[in-house]
C-alpha atoms as a PDB file:
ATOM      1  CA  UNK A   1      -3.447  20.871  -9.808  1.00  0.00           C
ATOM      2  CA  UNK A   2      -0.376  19.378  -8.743  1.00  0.00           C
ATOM      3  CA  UNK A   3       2.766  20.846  -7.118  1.00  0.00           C
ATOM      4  CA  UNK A   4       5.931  19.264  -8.340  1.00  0.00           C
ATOM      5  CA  UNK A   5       6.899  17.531  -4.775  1.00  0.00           C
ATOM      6  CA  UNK A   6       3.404  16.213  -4.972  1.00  0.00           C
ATOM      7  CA  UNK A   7       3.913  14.631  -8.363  1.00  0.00           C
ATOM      8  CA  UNK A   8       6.776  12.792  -6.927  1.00  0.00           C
ATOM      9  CA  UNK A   9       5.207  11.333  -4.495  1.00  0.00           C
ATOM     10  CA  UNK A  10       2.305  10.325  -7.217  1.00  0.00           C
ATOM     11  CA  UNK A  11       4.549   9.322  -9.528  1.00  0.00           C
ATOM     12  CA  UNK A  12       6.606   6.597  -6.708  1.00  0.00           C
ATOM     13  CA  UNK A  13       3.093   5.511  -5.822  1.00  0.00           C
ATOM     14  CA  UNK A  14       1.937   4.781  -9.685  1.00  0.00           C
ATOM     15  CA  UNK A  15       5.091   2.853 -10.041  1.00  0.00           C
ATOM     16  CA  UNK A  16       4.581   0.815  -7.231  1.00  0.00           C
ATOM     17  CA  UNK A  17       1.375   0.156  -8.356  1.00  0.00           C
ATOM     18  CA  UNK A  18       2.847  -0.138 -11.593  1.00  0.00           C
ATOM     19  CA  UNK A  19      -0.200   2.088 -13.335  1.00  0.00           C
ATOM     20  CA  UNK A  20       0.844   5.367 -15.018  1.00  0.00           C
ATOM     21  CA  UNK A  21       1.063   8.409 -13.174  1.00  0.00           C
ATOM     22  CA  UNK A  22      -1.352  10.222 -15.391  1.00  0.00           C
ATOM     23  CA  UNK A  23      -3.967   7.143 -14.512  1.00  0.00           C
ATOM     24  CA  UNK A  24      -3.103   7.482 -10.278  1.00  0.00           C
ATOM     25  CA  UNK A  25      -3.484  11.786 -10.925  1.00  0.00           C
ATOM     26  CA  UNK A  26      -6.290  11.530 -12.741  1.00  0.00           C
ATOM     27  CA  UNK A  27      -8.256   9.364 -10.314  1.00  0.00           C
ATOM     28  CA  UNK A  28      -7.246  11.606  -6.664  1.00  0.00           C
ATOM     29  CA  UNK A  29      -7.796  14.868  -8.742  1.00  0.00           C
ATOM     30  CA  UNK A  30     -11.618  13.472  -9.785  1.00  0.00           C
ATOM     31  CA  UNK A  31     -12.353  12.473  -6.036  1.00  0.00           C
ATOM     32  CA  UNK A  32     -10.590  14.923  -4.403  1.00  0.00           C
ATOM     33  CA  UNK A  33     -11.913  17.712  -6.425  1.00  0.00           C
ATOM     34  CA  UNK A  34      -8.668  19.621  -6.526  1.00  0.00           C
ATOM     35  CA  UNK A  35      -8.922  19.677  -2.849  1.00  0.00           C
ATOM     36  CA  UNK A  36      -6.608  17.662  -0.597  1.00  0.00           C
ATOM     37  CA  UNK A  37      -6.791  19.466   2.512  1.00  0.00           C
ATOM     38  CA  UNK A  38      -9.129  21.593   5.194  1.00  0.00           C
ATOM     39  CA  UNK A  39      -7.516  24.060   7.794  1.00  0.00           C
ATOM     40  CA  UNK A  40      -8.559  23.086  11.032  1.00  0.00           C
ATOM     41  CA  UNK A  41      -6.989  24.392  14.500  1.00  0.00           C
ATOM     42  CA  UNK A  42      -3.668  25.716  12.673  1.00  0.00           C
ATOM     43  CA  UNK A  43      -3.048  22.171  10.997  1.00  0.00           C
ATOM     44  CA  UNK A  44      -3.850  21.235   7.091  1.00  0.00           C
ATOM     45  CA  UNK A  45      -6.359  18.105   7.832  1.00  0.00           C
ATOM     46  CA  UNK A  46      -7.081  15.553   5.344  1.00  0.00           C
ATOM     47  CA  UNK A  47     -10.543  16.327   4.110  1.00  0.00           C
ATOM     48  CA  UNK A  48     -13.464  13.464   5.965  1.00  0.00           C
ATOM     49  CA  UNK A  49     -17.485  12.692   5.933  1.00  0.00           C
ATOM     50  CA  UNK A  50     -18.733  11.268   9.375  1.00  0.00           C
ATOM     51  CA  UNK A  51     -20.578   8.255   8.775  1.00  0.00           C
ATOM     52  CA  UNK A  52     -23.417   8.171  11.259  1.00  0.00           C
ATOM     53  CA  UNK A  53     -24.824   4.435  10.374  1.00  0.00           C
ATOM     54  CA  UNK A  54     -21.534   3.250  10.787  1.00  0.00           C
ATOM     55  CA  UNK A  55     -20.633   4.416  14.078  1.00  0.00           C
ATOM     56  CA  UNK A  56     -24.162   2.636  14.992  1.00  0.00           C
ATOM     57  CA  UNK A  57     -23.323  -0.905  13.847  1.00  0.00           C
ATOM     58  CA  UNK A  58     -19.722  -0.859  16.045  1.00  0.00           C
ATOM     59  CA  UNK A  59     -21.248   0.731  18.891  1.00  0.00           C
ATOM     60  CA  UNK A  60     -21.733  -2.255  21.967  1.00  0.00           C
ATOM     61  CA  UNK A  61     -25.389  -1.355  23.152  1.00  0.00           C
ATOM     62  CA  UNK A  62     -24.918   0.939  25.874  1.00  0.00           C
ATOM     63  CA  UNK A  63     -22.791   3.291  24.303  1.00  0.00           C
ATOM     64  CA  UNK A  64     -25.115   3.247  20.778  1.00  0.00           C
ATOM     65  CA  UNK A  65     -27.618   4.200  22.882  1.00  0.00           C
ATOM     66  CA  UNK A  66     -25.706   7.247  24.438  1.00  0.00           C
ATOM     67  CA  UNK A  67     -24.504   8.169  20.428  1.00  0.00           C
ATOM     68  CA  UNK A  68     -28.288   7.918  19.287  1.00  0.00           C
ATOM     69  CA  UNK A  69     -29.521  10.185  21.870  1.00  0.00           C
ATOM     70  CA  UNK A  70     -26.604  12.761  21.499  1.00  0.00           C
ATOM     71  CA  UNK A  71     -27.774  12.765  17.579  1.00  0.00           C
ATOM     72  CA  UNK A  72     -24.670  11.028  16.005  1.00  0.00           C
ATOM     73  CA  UNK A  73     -25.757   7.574  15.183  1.00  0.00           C
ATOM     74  CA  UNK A  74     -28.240   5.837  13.287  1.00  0.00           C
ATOM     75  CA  UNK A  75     -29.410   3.050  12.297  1.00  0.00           C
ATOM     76  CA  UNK A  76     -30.042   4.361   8.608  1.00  0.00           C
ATOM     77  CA  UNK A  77     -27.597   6.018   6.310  1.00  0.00           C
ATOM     78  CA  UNK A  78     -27.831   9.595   5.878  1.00  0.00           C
ATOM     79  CA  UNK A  79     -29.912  10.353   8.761  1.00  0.00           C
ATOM     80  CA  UNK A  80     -26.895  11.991  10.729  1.00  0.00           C
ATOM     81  CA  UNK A  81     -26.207  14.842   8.923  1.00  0.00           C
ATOM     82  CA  UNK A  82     -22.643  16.466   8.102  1.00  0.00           C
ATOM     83  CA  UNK A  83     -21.437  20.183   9.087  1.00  0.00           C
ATOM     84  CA  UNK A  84     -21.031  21.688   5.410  1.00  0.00           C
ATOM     85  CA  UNK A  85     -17.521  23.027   7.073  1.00  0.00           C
ATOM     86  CA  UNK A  86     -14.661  20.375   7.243  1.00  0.00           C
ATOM     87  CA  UNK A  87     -14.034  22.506  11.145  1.00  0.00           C
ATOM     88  CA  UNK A  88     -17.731  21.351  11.770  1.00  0.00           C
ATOM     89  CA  UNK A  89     -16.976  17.970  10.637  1.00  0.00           C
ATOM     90  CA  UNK A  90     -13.770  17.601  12.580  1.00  0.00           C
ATOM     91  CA  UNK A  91     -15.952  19.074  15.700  1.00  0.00           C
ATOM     92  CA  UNK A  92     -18.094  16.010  15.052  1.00  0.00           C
ATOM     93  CA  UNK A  93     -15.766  13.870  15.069  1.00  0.00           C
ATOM     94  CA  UNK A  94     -14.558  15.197  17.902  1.00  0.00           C
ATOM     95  CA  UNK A  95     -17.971  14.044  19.691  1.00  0.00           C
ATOM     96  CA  UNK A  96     -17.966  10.546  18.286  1.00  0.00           C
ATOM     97  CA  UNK A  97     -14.596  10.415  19.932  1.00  0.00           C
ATOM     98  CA  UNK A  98     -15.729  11.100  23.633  1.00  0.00           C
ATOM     99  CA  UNK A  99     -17.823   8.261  23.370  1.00  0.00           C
ATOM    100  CA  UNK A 100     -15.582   5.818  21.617  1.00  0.00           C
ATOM    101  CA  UNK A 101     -12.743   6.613  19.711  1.00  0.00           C
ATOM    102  CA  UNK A 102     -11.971   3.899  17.776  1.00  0.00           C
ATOM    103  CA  UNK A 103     -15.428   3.195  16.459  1.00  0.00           C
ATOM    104  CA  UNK A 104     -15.405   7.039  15.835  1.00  0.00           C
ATOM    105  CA  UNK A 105     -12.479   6.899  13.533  1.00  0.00           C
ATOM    106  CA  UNK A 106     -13.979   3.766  11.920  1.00  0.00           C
ATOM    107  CA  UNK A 107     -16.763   5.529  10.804  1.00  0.00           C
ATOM    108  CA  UNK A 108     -15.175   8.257   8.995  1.00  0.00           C
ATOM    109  CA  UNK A 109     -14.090   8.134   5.240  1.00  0.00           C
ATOM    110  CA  UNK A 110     -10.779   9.569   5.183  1.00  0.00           C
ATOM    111  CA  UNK A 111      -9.025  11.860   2.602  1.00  0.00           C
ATOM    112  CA  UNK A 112      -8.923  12.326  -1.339  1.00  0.00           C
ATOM    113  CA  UNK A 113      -9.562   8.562  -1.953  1.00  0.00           C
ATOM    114  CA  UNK A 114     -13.039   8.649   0.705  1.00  0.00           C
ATOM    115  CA  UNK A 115     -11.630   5.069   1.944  1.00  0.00           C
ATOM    116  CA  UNK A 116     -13.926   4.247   5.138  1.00  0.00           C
ATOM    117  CA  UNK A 117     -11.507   3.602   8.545  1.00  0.00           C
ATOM    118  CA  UNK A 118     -13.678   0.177   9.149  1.00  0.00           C
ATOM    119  CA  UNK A 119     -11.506  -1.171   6.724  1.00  0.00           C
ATOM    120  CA  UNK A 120      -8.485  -0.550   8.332  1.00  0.00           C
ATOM    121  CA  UNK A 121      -7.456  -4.482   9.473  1.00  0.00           C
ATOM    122  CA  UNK A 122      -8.700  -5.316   5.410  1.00  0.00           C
ATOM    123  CA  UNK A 123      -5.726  -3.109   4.194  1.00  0.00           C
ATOM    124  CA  UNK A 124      -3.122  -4.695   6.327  1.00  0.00           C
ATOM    125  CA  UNK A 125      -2.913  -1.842   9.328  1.00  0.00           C
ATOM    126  CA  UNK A 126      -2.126  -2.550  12.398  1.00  0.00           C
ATOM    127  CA  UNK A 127      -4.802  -0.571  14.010  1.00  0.00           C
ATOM    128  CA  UNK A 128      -7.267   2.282  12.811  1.00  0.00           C
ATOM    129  CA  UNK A 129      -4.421   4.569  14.710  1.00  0.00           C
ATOM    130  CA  UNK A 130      -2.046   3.559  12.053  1.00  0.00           C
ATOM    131  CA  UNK A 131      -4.424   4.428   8.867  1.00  0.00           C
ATOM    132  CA  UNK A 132      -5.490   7.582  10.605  1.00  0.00           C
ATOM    133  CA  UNK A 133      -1.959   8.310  11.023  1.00  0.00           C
ATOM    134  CA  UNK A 134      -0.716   8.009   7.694  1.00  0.00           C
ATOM    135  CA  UNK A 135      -3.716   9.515   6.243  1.00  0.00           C
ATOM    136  CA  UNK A 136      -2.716  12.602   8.291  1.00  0.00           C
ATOM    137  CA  UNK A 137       0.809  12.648   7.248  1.00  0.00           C
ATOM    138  CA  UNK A 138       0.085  14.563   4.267  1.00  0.00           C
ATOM    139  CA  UNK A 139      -1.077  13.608   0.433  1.00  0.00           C
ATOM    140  CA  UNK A 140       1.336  11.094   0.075  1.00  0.00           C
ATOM    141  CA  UNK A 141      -0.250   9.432   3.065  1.00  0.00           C
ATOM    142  CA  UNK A 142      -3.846   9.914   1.369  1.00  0.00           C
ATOM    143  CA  UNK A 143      -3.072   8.667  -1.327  1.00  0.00           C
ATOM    144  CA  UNK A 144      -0.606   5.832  -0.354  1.00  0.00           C
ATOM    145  CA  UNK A 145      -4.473   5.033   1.367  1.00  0.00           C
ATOM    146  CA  UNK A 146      -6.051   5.293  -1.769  1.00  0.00           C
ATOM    147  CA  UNK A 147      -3.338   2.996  -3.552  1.00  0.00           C
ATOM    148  CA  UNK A 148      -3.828  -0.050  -0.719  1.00  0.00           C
ATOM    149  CA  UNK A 149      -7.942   0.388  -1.737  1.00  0.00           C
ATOM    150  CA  UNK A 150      -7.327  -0.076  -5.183  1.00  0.00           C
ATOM    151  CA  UNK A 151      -4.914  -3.141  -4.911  1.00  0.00           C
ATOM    152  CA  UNK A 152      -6.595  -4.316  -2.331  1.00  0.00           C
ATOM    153  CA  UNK A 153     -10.017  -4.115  -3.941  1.00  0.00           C
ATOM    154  CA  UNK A 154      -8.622  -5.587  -7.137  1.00  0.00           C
ATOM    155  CA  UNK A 155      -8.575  -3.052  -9.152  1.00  0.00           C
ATOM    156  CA  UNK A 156      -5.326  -2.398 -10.507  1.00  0.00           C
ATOM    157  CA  UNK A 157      -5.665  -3.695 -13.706  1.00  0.00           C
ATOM    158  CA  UNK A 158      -8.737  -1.650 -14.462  1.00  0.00           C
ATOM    159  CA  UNK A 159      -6.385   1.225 -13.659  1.00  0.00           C
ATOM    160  CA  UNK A 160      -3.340   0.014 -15.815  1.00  0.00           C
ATOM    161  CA  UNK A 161      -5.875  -0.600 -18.785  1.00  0.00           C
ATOM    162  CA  UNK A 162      -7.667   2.696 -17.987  1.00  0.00           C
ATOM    163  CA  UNK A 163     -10.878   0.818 -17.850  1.00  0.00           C
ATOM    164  CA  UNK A 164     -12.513   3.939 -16.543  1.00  0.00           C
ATOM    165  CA  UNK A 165     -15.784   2.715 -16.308  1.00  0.00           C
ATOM    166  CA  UNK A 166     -15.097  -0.847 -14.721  1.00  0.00           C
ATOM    167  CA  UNK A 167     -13.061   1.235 -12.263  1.00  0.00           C
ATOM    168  CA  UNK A 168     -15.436   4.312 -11.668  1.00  0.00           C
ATOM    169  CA  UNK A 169     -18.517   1.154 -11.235  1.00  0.00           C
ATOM    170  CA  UNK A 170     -15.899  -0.655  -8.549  1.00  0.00           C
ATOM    171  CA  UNK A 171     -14.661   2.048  -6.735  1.00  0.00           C
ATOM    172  CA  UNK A 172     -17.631   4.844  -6.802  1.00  0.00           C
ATOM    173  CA  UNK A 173     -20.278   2.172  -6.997  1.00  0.00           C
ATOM    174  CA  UNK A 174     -23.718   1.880  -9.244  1.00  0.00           C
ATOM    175  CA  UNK A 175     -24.249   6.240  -9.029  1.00  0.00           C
ATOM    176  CA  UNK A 176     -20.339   6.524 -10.567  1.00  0.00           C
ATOM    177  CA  UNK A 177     -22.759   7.236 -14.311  1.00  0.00           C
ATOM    178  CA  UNK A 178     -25.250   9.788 -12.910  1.00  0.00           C
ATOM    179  CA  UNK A 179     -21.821  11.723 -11.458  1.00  0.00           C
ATOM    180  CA  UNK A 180     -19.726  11.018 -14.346  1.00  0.00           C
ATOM    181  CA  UNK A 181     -16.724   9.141 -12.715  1.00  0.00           C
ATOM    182  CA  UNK A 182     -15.451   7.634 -15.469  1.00  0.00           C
ATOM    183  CA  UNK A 183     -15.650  10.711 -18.197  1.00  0.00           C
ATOM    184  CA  UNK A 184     -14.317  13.228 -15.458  1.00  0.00           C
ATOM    185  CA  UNK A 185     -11.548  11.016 -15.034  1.00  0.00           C
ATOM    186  CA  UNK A 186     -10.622   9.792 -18.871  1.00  0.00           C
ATOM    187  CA  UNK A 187     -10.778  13.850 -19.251  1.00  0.00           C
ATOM    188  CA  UNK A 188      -8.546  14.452 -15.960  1.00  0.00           C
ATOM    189  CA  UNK A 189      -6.243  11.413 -17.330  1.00  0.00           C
ATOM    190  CA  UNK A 190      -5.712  12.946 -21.166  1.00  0.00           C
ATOM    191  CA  UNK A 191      -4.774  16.403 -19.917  1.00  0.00           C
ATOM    192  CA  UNK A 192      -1.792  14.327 -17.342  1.00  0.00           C
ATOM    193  CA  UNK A 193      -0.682  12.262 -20.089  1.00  0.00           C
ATOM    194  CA  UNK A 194      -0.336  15.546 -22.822  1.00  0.00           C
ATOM    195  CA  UNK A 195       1.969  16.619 -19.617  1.00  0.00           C
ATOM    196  CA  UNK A 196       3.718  14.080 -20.166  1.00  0.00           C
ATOM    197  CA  UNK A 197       2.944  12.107 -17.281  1.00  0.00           C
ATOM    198  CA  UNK A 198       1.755   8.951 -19.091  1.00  0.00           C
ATOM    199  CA  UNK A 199       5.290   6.740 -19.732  1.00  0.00           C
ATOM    200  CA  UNK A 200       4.155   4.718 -22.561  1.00  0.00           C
ATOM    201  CA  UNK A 201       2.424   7.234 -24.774  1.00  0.00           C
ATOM    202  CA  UNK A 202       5.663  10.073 -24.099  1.00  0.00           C
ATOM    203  CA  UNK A 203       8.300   7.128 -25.074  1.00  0.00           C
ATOM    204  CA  UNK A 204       6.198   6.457 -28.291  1.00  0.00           C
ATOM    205  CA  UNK A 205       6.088   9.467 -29.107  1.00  0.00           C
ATOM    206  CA  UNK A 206       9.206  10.654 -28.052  1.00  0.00           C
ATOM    207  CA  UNK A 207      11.394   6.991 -29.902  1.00  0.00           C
ATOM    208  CA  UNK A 208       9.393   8.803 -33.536  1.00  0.00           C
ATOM    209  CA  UNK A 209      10.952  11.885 -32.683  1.00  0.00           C
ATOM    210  CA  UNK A 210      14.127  11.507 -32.344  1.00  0.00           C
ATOM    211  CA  UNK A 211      14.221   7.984 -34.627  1.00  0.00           C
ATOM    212  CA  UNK A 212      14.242   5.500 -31.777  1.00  0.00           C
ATOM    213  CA  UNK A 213      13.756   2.003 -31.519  1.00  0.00           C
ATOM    214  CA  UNK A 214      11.892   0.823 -28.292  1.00  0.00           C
ATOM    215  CA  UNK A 215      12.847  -2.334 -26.872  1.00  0.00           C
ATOM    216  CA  UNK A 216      10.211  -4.753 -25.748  1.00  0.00           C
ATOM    217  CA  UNK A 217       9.168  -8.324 -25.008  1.00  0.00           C
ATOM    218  CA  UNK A 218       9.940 -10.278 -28.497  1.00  0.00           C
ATOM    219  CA  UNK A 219      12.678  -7.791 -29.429  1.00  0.00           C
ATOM    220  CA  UNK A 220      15.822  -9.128 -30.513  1.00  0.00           C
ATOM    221  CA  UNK A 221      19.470  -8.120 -31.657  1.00  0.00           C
ATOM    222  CA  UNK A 222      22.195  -5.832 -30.779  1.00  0.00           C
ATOM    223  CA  UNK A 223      20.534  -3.450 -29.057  1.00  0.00           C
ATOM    224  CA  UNK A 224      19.068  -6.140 -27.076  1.00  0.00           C
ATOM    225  CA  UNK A 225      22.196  -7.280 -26.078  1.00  0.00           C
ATOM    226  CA  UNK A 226      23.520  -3.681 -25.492  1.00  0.00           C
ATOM    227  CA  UNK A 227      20.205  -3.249 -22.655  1.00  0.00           C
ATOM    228  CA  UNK A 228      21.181  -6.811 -21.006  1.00  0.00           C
ATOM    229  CA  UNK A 229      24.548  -5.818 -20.118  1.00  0.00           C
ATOM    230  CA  UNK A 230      23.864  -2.847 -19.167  1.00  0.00           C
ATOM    231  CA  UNK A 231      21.478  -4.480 -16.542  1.00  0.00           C
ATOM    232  CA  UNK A 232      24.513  -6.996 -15.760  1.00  0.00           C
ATOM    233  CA  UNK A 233      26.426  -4.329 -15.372  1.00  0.00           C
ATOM    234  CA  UNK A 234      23.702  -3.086 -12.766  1.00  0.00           C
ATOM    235  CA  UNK A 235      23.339  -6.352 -10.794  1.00  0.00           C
ATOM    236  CA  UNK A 236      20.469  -8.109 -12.849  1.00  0.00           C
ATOM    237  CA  UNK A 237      21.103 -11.483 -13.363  1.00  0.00           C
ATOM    238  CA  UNK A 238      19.562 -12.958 -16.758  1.00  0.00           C
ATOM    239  CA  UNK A 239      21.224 -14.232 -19.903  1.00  0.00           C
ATOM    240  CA  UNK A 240      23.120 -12.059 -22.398  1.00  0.00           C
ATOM    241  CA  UNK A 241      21.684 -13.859 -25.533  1.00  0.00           C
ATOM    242  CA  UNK A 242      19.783 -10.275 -27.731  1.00  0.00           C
ATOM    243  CA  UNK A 243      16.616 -11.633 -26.761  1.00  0.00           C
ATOM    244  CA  UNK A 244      13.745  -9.619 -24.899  1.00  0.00           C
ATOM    245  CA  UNK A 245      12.392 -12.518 -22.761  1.00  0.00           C
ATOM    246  CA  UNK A 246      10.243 -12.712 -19.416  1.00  0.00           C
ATOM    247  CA  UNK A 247      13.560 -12.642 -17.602  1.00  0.00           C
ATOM    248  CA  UNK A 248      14.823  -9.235 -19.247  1.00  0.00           C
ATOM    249  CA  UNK A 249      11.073  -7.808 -19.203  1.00  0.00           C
ATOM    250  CA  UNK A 250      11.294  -8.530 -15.285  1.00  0.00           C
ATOM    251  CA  UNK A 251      14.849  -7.222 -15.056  1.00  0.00           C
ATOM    252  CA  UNK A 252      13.207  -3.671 -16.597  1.00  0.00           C
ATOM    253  CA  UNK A 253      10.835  -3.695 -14.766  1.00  0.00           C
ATOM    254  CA  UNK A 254      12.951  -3.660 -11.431  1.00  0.00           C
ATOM    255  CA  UNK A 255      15.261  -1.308 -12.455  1.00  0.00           C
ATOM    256  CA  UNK A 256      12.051   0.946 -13.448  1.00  0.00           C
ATOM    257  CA  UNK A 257      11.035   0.589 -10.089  1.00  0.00           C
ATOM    258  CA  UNK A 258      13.655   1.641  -8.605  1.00  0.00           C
ATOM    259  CA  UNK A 259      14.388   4.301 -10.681  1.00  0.00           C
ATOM    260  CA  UNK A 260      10.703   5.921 -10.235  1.00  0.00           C
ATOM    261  CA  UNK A 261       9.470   5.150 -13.685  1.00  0.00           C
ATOM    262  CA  UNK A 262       6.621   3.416 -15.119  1.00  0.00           C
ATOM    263  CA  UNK A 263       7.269   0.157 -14.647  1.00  0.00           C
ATOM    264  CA  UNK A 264       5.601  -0.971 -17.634  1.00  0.00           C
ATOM    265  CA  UNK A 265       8.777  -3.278 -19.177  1.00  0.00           C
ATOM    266  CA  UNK A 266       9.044  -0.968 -22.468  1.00  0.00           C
ATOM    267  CA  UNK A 267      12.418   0.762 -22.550  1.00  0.00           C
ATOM    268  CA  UNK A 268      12.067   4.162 -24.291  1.00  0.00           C
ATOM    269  CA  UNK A 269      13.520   7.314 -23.824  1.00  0.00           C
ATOM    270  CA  UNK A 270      13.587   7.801 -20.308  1.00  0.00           C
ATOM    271  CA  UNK A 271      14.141   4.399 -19.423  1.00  0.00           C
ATOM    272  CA  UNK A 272      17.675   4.797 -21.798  1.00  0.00           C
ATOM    273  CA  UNK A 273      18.123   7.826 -20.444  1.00  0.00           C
ATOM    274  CA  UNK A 274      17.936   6.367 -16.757  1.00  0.00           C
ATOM    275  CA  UNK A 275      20.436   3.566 -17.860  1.00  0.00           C
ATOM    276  CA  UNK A 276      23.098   5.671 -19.115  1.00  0.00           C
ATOM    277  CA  UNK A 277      22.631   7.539 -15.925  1.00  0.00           C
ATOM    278  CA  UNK A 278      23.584   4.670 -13.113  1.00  0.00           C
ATOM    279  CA  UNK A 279      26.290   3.030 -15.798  1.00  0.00           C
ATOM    280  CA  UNK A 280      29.288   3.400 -13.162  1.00  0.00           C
ATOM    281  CA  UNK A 281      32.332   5.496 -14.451  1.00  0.00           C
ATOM    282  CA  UNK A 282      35.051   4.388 -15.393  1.00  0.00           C
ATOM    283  CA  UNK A 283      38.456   6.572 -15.441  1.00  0.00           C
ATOM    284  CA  UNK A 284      41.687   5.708 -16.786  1.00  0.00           C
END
């Protein structure tokens, strides 16, 4: 599982996205396996899978032909085969590398969220250098990876609704059934959320608990009013008239955002809590 400073750095990411953190967890614990990194030469290395027919489609001719002879490219998938060790990997990368590095680190898929280097320019880097970079920052960089996949893919809304199969069919492709994707994850996403790591279902259950109202989009009244000036108070501009329109739904959201939350619009609990918290002081 999950150490505390790297559920922080989940939980920023999910908001950004704005998904739940138990959704985000549950999907880099399935790929990932519960393992993020590999211990190669004295440094913690994001875990990779060389990708033989790759390398042999961005290869110019000459040096394809000096890869195909030295066993690391082919023209069919699977046919170059990957050291079971992650150092044996790393050493084959390595290889790849004295040849030519950038189609080298193309060819690899990188980290917890096994996105493929050749689509570095498709995810807005500047050069596979960057994405290899910040996939070797750490598990924040793996999955801040991961997170530019999904969104970039389109699949953020599968995540938000936890569409686990239209996700797990996306992301893992036709096999995601045979290997269970989608049940390994909807299993992996219940035990997050019972943490507590799902925002909507803890404010629900938390506003019955202690006899809460939450405060959505078609809510109206004093309380209403109460959130809206608090937001004023914050720097949101929208209209203090006690009801929950588009323009205080987007107002929550933002100040959700920034404050690291789920960003779902719903205020609740924490979202209350979070308010009362940046309300400036006042002293007489």
């Amino acid at each position: 599982m999950f150490s505390e400073e790297m559920k922080d750095s989940l939980r920023e990411i999910a908001a950004e996205l704005d998904v739940s953190a138990a959704a985000l967890m549950a999907v880099v614990q399935v790929e990932s396996g519960g393992r993020y990194f590999a211990r190669v030469d004295t440094r913690d290395e994001p875990l990779i899978r060389f990708e033989g027919h790759y390398f042999y489609r961005l290869l110019p001719r000459a040096k394809r032909n000096r890869a195909v002879v030295a066993g690391l490219a082919n023209s069919r998938a699977g046919r170059i085969r990957n050291p079971i060790t992650q150092t044996g990997r790393w050493a084959l990368l390595g290889k790849a590398s004295r040849i030519d590095r950038p189609a080298a680190l193309a060819s690899v898929s990188w980290g917890v969220g096994q996105v493929m280097g050749v689509h570095w320019r498709w995810l807005g880097y500047g050069s596979i250098d960057a994405l290899v970079g910040q996939v070797r920052s750490g598990l924040e960089g793996q999955v801040r990876l991961m997170a530019r996949f999904i969104k970039k893919a389109g699949l953020v809304d599968k995540l938000a609704a936890r569409d686990w199969a239209g996700f797990a069919r996306a992301y893992n492709g036709p096999g995601y059934r045979r290997n269970k994707y989608d049940t390994r994850m909807a299993r992996a996403y219940r035990i997050f959320a019972d943490q507590g790591e799902d925002g909507n279902e803890v404010d629900e259950k938390q506003a019955k608990r202690h006899s809460m109202v939450l405060l959505r989009m078609g809510s109206r009244g004093n309380a209403v009013l109460e959130l809206q000036n608090q937001l004023g108070t914050l720097g949101f501009h929208l209209a203090r008239d006690g009801a929950f329109g588009p323009a205080t739904e987007h107002a929550v959201k933002h100040f959700q955002k920034q404050s690291r939350l789920k960003a779902d619009g719903i205020v609740g609990p924490k979202t209350f809590e979070m308010l009362m918290r940046k309300m400036p002081v006042h002293l007489h």
